[in-house]
Structure formats: structure tokens, C-alpha cells
Protein backbone atom coordinates (compact mmCIF):
# COMPACT_ATOMS: atom_id res chain seq x y z
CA UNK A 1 28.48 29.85 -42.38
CA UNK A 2 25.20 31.48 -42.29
CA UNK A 3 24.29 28.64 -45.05
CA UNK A 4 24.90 25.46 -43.20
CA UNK A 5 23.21 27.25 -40.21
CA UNK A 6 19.83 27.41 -42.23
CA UNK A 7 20.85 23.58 -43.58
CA UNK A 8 21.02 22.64 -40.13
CA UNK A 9 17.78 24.31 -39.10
CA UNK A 10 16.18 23.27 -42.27
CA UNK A 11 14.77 19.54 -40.94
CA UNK A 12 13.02 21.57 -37.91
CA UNK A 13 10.96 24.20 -39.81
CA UNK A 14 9.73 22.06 -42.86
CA UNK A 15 8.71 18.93 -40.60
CA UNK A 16 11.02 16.60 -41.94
CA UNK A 17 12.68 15.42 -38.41
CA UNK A 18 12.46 12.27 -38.25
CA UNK A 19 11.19 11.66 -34.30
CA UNK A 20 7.74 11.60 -34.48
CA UNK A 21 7.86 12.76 -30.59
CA UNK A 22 10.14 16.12 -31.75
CA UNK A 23 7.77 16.79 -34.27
CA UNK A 24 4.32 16.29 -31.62
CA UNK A 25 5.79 18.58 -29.89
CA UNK A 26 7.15 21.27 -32.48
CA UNK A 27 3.76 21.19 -33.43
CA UNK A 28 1.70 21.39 -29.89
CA UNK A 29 4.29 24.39 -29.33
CA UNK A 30 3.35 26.35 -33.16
CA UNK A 31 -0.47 25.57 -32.39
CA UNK A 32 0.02 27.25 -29.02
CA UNK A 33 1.73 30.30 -30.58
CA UNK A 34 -0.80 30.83 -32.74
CA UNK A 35 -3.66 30.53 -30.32
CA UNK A 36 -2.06 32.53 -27.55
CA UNK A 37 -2.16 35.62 -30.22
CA UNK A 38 -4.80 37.94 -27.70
CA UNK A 39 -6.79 39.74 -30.16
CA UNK A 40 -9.59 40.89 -27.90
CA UNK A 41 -7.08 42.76 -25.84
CA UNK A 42 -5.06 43.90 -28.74
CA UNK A 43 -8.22 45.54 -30.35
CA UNK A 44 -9.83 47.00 -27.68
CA UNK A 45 -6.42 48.82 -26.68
CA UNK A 46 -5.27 50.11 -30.25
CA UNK A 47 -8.55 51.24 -30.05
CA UNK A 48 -9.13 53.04 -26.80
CA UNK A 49 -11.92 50.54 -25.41
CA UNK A 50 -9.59 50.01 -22.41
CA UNK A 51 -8.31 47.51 -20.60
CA UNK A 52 -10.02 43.97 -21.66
CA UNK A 53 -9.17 42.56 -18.53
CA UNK A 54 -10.47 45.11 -16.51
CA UNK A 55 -14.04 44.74 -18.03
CA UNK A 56 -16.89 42.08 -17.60
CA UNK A 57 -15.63 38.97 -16.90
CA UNK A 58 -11.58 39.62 -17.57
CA UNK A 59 -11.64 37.40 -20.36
CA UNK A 60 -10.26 38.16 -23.78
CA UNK A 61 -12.97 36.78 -25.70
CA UNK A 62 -15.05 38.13 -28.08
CA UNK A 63 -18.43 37.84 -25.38
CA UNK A 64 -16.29 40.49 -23.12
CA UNK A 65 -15.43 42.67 -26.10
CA UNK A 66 -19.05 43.14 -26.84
CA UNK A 67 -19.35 44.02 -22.84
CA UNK A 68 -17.35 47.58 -24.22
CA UNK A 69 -20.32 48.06 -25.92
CA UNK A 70 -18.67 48.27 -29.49
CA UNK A 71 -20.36 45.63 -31.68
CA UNK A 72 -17.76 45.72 -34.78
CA UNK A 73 -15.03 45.13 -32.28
CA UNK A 74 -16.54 42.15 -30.86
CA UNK A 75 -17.65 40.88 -34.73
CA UNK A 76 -13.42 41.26 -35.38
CA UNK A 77 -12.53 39.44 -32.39
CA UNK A 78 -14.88 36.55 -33.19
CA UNK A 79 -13.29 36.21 -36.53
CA UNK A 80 -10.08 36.43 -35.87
CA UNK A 81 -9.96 33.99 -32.66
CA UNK A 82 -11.73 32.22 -35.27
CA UNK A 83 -8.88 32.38 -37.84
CA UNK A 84 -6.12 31.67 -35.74
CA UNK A 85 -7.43 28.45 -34.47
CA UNK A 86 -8.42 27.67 -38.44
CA UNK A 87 -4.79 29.17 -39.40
CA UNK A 88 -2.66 27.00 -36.94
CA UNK A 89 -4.18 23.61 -38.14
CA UNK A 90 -3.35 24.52 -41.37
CA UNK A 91 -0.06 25.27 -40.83
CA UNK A 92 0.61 22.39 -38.71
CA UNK A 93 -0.61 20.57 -41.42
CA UNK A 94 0.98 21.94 -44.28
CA UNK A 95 4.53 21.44 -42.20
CA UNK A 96 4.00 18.21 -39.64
CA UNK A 97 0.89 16.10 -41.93
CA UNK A 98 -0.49 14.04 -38.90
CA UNK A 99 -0.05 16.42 -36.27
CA UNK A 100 -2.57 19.06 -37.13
CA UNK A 101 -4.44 17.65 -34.17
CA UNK A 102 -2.08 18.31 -31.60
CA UNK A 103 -1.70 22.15 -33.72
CA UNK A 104 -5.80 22.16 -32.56
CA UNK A 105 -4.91 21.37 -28.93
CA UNK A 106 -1.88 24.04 -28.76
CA UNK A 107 -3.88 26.55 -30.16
CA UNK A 108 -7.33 26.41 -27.66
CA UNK A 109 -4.78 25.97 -24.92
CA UNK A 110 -2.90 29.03 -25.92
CA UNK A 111 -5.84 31.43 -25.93
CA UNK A 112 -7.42 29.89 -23.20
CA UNK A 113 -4.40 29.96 -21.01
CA UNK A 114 -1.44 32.60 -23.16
CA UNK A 115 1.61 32.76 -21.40
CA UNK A 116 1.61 36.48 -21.96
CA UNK A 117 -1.00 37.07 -20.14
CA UNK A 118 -0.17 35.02 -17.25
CA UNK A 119 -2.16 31.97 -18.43
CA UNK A 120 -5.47 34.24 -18.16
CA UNK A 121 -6.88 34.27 -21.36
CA UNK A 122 -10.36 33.27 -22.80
CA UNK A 123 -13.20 30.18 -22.86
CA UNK A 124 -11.89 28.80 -26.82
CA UNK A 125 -15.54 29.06 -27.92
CA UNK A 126 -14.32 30.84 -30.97
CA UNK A 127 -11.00 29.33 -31.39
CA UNK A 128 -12.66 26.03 -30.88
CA UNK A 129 -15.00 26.67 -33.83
CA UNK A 130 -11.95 27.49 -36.10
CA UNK A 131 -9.85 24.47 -35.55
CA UNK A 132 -12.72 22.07 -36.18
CA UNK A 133 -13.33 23.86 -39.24
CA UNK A 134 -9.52 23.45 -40.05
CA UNK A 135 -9.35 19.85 -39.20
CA UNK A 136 -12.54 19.19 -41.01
CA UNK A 137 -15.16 21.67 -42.97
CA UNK A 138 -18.00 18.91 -42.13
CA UNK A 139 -17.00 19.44 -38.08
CA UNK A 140 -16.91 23.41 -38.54
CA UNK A 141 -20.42 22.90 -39.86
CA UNK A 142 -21.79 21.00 -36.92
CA UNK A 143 -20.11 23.37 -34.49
CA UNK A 144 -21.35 26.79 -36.11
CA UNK A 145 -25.17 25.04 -36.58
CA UNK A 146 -24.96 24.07 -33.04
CA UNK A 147 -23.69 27.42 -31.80
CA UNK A 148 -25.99 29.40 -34.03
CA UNK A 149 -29.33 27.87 -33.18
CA UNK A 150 -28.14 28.15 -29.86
CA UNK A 151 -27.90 31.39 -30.02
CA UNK A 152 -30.99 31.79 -31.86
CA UNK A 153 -33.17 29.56 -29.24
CA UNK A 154 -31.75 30.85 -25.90
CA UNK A 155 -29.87 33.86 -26.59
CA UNK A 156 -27.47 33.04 -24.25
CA UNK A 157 -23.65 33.08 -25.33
CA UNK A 158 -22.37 30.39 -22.96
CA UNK A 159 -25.30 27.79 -23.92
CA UNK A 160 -24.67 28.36 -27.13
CA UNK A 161 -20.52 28.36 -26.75
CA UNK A 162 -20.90 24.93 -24.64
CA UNK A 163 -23.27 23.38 -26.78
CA UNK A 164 -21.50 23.98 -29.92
CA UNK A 165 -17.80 22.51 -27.97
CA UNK A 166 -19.79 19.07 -27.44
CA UNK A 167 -21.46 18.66 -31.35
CA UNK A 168 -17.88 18.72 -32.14
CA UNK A 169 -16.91 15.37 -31.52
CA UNK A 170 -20.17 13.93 -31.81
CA UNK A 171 -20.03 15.21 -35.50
CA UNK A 172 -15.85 14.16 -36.00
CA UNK A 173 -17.20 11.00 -34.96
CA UNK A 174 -20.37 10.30 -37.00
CA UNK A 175 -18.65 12.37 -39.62
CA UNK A 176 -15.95 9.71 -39.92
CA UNK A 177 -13.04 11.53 -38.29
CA UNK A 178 -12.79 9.09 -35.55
CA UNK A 179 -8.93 10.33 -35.45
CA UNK A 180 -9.40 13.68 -34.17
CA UNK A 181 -12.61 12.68 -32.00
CA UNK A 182 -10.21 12.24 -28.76
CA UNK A 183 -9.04 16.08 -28.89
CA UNK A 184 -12.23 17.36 -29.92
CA UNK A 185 -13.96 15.91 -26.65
CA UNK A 186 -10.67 17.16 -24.47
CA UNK A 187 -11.28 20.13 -25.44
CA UNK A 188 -15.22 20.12 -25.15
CA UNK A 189 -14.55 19.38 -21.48
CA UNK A 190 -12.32 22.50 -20.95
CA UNK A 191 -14.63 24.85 -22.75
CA UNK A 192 -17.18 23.26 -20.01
CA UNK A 193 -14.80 23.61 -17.38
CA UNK A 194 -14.01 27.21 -18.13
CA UNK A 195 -17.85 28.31 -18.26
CA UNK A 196 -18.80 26.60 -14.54
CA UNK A 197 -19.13 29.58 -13.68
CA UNK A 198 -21.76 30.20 -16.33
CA UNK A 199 -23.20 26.94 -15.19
CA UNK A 200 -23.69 27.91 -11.75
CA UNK A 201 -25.76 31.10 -13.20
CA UNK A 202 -27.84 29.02 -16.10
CA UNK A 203 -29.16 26.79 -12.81
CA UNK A 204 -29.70 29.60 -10.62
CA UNK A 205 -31.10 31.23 -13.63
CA UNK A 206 -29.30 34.47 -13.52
CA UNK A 207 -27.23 33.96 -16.54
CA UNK A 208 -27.52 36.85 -18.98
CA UNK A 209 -28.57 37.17 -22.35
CA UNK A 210 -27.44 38.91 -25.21
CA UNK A 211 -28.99 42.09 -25.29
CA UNK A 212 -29.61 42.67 -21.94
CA UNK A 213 -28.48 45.17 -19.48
CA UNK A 214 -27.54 42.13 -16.52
């Protein structure tokens, strides 16, 4: 019994159903999973930095986590946003070939908006960063050049965050990966849409640096 259960199931885990629209959507749902994963939160309560949500801006990103004042917690919050966006293109990949761009939309959308958390989640900048380097090394390039001399230039993390989200599909585009250049600039415009708020400050010129005590 138990054996023509995992026959039956079989088709559905290793990607070999034959609807391409079951399969978009298997893997829009596993990219999702993985990117709703809420490491800021999880870190900063196993260890005692409080309530994420309750600090800074309520996000879950790794920009809040550094509001807690611990530095290493904010460094492992980067990386691993950064890894599960990275991880669930991969494993889209590996299971549904062709879909691993829909795994890159799931998984922004899922830590932006994680149904655990009542859809309140973070901006992607991270997450962002690791799916283009999943799709494409030569896109995760662009976007952590970008975001890095950003950083360096300005010193402030939503410049940097936005800047990086739009050098992604310019670069899947000049880099030849014309395919995955419609989901790349989707999901520039929600990192955008998410930091309006940062907008509003960078024109009224009270946006904060990194650093600084505002």
C-alpha cells in the first residue's frame, strides 16, 4: 500500500508531471516556501534580541536586525536570506528545469509577504541578491557590485538595496538572459515599492545612514 502511495506521489516531487501549468505552480508554491523561511525573526528570538517586529521598522530583514545593535546577527541574516533565495532556484531547478524563474518569484514573494507572519515580512533586498545569483552567477555579480558600491558611495542601505534590485535585469538582459529579464524587473519594482517609504525620506533627506544614531 504504502508503495503505490509513494508511486503515485512520485510524478509530483521529481517534476515529471506532465502539465506544464501543475508544474508553474508546484514550483511558484516550493520557491515561496523557501523564501517565507523568517530568519531575522528566528535569530533574534533564539537569541534573546527580542521581538523583530517590535523593533525599527518591523521588518524581518537583515537592515532591522542590525537596528538590535548585534552586528554578527545581522551578517547571519544577510546570508541566509541570501541562501534561501540562491537555495530555492536551485531546487526548482534541479526538480522543474524551466521553472526556476517562477522558484525566484515564490521565494522574494514569500519573505517579502510569509504567510506566517501575516504577509508582513521584509523588502527582498537580500533574497533578491540570492536568486539572481542562482539563476545566473553573471546577474549575482551585477547585483552585489551595484549594492556594494552603493553602499560604499552613500552609505545608505535602501539606495544601495534599490539600486542593486534594478542592475538586475539590466545585467540578465545585457548578460544574455533575456528569459528571466521579465521577473527580474517585477521584482525590481516591488523592492521599489516596498522602500517608498525610504523614498519619501531620501527626498526629504532624512533617510539614515549606516552608522548613525537617526
Amino acid at each position: 500500500m504504502a508503495a503505490k502511495r509513494k508511486a503515485a506521489l512520485s510524478p509530483l516531487w521529481t517534476g515529471a508531471v506532465k502539465t506544464p501549468f501543475v508544474n508553474a505552480i508546484i514550483a511558484l508554491l516550493a520557491g515561496y516556501l523557501f523564501g517565507s523561511v523568517p530568519f531575522g525573526l528566528i535569530l533574534t528570538r533564539l537569541t534573546g534580541a527580542g521581538d523583530l517586529r517590535a523593533i525599527g521598522s518591523g521588518n524581518i530583514g537583515a537592515t532591522n536586525v542590525l537596528r538590535t545593535g548585534r552586528k554578527g546577527l545581522a551578517a547571519a541574516t544577510l546570508l541566509l536570506d541570501l541562501a534561501k533565495g540562491a537555495a530555492a532556484v536551485m531546487v526548482v531547478r534541479h526538480f522543474w528545469p524551466g521553472m526556476e524563474a517562477l522558484g525566484a518569484l515564490g521565494a522574494v514573494v514569500g519573505h517579502c509577504f510569509p504567510v506566517w507572519l501575516r504577509f508582513r515580512g521584509g523588502k527582498g533586498v537580500a533574497t533578491l541578491m540570492g536568486v539572481s545569483l542562482g539563476l545566473a552567477w553573471p546577474i549575482g555579480l551585477a547585483y552585489a557590485l551595484v549594492w556594494l558600491a552603493m553602499l560604499a558611495l552613500t552609505r545608505v542601505s535602501s539606495l544601495a538595496g534599490m539600486s542593486a534590485a534594478i542592475a538586475a535585469p539590466v545585467a540578465a538582459w545585457f548578460a544574455g538572459y533575456v528569459g528571466y529579464t521579465p521577473v527580474l524587473a517585477a521584482l525590481a519594482a516591488l523592492v521599489v515599492f516596498l522602500h517608498r517609504a525610504n523614498i519619501a525620506r531620501l527626498i526629504a533627506g532624512t533617510e539614515p545612514r549606516i552608522g548613525s544614531k537617526a
